[in-house]
C-alpha atoms as a PDB file:
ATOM      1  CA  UNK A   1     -39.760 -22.960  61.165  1.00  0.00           C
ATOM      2  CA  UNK A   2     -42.580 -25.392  60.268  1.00  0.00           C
ATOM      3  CA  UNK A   3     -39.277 -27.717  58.172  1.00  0.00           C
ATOM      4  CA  UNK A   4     -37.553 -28.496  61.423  1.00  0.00           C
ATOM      5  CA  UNK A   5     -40.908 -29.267  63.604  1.00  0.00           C
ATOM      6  CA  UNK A   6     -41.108 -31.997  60.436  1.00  0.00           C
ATOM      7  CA  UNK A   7     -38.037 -32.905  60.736  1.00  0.00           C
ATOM      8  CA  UNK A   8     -37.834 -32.870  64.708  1.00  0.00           C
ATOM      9  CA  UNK A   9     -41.258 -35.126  64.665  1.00  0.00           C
ATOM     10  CA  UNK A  10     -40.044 -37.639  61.910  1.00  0.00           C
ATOM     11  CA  UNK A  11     -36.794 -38.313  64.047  1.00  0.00           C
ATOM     12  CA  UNK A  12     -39.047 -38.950  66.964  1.00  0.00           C
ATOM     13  CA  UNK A  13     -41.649 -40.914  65.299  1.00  0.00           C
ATOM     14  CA  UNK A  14     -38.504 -43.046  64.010  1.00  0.00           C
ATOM     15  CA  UNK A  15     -36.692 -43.269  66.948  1.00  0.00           C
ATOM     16  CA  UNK A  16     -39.994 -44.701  68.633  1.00  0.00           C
ATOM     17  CA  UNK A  17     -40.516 -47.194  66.121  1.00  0.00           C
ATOM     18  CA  UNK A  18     -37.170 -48.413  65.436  1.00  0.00           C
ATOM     19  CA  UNK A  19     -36.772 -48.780  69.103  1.00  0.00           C
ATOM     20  CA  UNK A  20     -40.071 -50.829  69.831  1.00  0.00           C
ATOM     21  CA  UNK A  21     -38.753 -53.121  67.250  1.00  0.00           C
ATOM     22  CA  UNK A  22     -35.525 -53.126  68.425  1.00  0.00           C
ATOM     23  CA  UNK A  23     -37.019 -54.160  71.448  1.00  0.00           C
ATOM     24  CA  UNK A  24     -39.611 -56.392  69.983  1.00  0.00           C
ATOM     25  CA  UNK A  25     -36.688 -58.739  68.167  1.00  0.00           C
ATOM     26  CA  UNK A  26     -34.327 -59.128  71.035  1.00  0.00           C
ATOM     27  CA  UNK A  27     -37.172 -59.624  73.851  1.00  0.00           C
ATOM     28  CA  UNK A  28     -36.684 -62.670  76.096  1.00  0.00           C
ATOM     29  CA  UNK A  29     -40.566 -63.409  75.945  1.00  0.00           C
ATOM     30  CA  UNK A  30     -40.891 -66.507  74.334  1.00  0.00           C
ATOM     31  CA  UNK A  31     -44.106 -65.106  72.610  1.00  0.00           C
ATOM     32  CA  UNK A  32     -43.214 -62.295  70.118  1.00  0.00           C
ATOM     33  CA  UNK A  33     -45.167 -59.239  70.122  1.00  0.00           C
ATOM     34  CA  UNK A  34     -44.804 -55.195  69.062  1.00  0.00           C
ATOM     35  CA  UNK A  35     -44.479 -53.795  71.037  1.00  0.00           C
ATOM     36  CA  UNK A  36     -42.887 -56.664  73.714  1.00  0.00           C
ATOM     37  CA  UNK A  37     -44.250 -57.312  77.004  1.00  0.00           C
ATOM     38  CA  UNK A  38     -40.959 -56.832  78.288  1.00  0.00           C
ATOM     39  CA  UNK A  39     -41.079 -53.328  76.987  1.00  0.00           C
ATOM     40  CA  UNK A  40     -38.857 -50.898  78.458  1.00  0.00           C
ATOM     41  CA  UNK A  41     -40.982 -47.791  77.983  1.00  0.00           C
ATOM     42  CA  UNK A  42     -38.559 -45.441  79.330  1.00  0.00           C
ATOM     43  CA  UNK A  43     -35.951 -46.578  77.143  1.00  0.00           C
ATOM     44  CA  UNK A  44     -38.064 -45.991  74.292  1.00  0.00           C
ATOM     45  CA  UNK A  45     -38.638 -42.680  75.374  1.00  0.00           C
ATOM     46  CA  UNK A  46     -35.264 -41.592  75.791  1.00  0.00           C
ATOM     47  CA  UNK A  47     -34.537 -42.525  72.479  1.00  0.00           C
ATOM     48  CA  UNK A  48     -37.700 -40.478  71.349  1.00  0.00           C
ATOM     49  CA  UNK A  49     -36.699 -37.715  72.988  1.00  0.00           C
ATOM     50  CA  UNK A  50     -32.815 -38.224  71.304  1.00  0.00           C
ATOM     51  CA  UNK A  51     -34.515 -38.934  67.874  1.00  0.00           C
ATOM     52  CA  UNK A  52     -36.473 -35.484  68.115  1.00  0.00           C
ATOM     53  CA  UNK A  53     -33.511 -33.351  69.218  1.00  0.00           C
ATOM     54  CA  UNK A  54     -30.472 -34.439  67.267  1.00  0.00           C
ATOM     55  CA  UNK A  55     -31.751 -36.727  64.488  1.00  0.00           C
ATOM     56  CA  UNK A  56     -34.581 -34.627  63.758  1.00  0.00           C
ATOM     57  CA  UNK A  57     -33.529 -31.128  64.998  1.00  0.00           C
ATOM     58  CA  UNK A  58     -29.837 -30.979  65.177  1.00  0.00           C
ATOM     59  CA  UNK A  59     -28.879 -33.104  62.017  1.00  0.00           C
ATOM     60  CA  UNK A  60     -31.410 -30.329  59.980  1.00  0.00           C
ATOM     61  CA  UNK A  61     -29.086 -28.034  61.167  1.00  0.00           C
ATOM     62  CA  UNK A  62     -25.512 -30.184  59.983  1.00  0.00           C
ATOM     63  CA  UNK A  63     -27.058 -31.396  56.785  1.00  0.00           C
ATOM     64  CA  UNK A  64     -28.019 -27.860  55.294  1.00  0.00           C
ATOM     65  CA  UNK A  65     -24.145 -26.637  56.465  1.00  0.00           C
ATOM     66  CA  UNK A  66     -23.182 -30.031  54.617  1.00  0.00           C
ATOM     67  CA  UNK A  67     -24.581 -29.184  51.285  1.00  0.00           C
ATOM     68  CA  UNK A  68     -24.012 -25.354  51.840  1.00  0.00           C
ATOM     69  CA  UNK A  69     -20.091 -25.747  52.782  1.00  0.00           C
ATOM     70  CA  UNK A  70     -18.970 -28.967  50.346  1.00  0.00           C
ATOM     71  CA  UNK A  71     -20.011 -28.951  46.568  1.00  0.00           C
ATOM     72  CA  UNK A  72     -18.440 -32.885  46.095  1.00  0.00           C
ATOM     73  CA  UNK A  73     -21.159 -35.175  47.550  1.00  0.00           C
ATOM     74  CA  UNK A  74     -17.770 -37.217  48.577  1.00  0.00           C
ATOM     75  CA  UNK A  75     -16.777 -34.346  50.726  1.00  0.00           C
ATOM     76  CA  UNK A  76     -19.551 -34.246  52.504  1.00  0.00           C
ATOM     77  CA  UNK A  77     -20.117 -38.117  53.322  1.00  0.00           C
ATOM     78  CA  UNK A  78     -16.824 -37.640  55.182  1.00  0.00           C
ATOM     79  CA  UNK A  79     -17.864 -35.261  57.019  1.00  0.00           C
ATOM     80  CA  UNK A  80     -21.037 -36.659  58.042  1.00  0.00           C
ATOM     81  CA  UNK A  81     -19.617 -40.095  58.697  1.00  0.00           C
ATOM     82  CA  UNK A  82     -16.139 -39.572  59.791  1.00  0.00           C
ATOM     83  CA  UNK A  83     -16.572 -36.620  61.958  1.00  0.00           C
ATOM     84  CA  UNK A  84     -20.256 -35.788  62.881  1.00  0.00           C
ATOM     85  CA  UNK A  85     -21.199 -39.037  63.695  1.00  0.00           C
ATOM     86  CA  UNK A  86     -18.331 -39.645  65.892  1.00  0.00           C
ATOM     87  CA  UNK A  87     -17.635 -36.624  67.469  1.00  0.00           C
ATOM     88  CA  UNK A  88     -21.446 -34.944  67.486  1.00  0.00           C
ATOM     89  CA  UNK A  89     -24.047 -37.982  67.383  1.00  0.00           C
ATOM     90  CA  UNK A  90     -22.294 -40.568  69.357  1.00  0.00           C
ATOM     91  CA  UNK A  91     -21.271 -38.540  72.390  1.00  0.00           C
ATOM     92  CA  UNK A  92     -24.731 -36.799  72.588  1.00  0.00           C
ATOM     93  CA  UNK A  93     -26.249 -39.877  72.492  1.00  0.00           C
ATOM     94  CA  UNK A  94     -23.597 -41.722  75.432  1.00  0.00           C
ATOM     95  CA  UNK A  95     -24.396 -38.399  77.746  1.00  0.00           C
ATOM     96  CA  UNK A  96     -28.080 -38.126  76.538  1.00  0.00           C
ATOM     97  CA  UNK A  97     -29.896 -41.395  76.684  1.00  0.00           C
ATOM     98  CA  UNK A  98     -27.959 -42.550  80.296  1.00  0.00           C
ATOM     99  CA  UNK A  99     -29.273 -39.257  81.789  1.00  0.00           C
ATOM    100  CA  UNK A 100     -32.951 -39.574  80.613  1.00  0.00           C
ATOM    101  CA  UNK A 101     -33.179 -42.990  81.587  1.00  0.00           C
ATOM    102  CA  UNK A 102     -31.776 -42.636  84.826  1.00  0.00           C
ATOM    103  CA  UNK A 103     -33.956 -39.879  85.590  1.00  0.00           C
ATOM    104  CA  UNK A 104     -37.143 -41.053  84.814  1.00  0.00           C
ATOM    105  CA  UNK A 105     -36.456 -44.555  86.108  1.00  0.00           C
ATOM    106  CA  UNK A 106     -34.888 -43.233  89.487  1.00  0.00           C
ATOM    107  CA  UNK A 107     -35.586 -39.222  89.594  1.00  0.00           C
ATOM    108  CA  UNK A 108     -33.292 -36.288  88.292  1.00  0.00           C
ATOM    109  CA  UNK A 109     -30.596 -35.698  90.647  1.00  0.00           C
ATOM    110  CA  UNK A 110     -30.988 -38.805  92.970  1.00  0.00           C
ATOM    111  CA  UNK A 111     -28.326 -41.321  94.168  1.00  0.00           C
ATOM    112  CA  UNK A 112     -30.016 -44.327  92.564  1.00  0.00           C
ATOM    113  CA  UNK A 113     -29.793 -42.304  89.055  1.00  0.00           C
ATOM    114  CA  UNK A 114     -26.405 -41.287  89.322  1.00  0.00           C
ATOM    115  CA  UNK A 115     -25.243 -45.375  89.871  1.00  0.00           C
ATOM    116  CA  UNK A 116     -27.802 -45.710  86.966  1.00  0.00           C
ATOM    117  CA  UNK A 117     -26.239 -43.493  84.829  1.00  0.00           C
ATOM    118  CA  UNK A 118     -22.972 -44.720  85.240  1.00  0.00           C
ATOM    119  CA  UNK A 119     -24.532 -48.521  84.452  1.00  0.00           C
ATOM    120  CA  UNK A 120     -25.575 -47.086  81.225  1.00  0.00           C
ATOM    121  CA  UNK A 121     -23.178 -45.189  80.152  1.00  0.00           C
ATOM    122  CA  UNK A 122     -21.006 -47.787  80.507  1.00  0.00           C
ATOM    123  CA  UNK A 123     -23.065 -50.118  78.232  1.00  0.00           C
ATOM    124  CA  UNK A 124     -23.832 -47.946  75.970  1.00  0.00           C
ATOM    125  CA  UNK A 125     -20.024 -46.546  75.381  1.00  0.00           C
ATOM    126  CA  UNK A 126     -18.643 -50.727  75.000  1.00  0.00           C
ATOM    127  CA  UNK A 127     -21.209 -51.043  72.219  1.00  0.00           C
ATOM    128  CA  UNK A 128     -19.701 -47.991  70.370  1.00  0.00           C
ATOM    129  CA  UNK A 129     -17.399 -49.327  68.489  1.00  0.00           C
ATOM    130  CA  UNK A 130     -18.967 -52.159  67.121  1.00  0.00           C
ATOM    131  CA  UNK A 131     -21.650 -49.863  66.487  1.00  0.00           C
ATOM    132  CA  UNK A 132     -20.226 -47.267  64.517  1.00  0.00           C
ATOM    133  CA  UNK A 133     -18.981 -50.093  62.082  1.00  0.00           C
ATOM    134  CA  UNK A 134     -22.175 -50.965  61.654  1.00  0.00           C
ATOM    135  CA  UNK A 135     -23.043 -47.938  61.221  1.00  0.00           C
ATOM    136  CA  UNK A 136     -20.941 -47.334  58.246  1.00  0.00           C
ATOM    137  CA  UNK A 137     -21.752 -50.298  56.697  1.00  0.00           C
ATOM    138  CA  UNK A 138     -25.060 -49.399  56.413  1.00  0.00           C
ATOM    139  CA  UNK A 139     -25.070 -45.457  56.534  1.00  0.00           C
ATOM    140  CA  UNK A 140     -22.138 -44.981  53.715  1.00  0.00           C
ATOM    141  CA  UNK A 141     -23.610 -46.278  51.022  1.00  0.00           C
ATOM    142  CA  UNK A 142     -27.052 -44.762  52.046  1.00  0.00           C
ATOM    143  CA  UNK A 143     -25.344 -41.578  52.255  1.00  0.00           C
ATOM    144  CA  UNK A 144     -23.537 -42.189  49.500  1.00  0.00           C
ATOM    145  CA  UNK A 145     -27.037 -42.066  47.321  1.00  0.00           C
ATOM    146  CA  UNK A 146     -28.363 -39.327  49.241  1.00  0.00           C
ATOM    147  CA  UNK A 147     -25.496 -37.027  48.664  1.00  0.00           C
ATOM    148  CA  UNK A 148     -25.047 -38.053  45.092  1.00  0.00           C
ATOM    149  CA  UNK A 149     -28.651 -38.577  43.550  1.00  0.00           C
ATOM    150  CA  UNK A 150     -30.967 -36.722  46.103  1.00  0.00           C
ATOM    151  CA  UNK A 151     -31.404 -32.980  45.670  1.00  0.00           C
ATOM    152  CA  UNK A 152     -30.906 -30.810  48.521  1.00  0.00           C
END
């Protein structure tokens, strides 16, 4: 389906960017820069690879079931925000992103990347919280457009 390849390379080509200047903004480099010098590649990667495969590929998937399953644009804006992206995005992306990283930075299946993964896991799950309220600060009235004004 030629859709979801568009959809699959748009989350990528997203994820990259917003990454590199995530990156870019909260480098310790005194001179600024996109990308950083202090660039963590892999990171950026792994959140290429996320931004492909859920954003991209999965969320196709949960959007179209969205607007096929709840007529009220309300209804599904709930669903999306108060149960996909806790239950679906957030936990793919606390096993997915540790388990990238650690592999590429340490190799799949090694000691170092198992401590690795644990390290990031354990980041990334303390900034969830503080996260996802950010997220629906930005994401619910964004959403709330999209589901109201923006056909199908």
């Amino acid at each position: 389906n030629p859709l979801i390849l568009q959809h699959m390379a748009t989350g990528g080509a997203l994820a990259f960017v917003g990454d590199i200047i995530a990156q870019s903004l909260l480098s310790e480099d005194e001179e600024r820069s996109i990308p950083p010098k202090d660039w963590d590649f892999i990171r950026t990667n792994a959140f290429v690879i996320f931004g492909a495969l859920y954003t991209g590929g999965a969320q196709h998937f949960i959007f179209n079931f969205l607007h096929s399953a709840f007529d009220q644009p309300l209804a599904r804006l709930a669903m999306a925000q108060f149960f996909f992206i806790p239950f679906c995005y957030y936990p793919t992306f606390l096993f997915m992103n540790p388990a990238l990283r650690a592999g590429w930075e340490h190799g799949f299946g090694s000691e170092d990347a198992k401590v690795r993964q644990v390290e990031l896991f354990s980041d990334i799950a303390s900034k969830i919280p503080t996260t996802l309220l950010r997220n629906w600060c930005f994401w619910l009235p964004v959403q709330f457009v999209q589901f109201n004004f923006i056909p199908a």
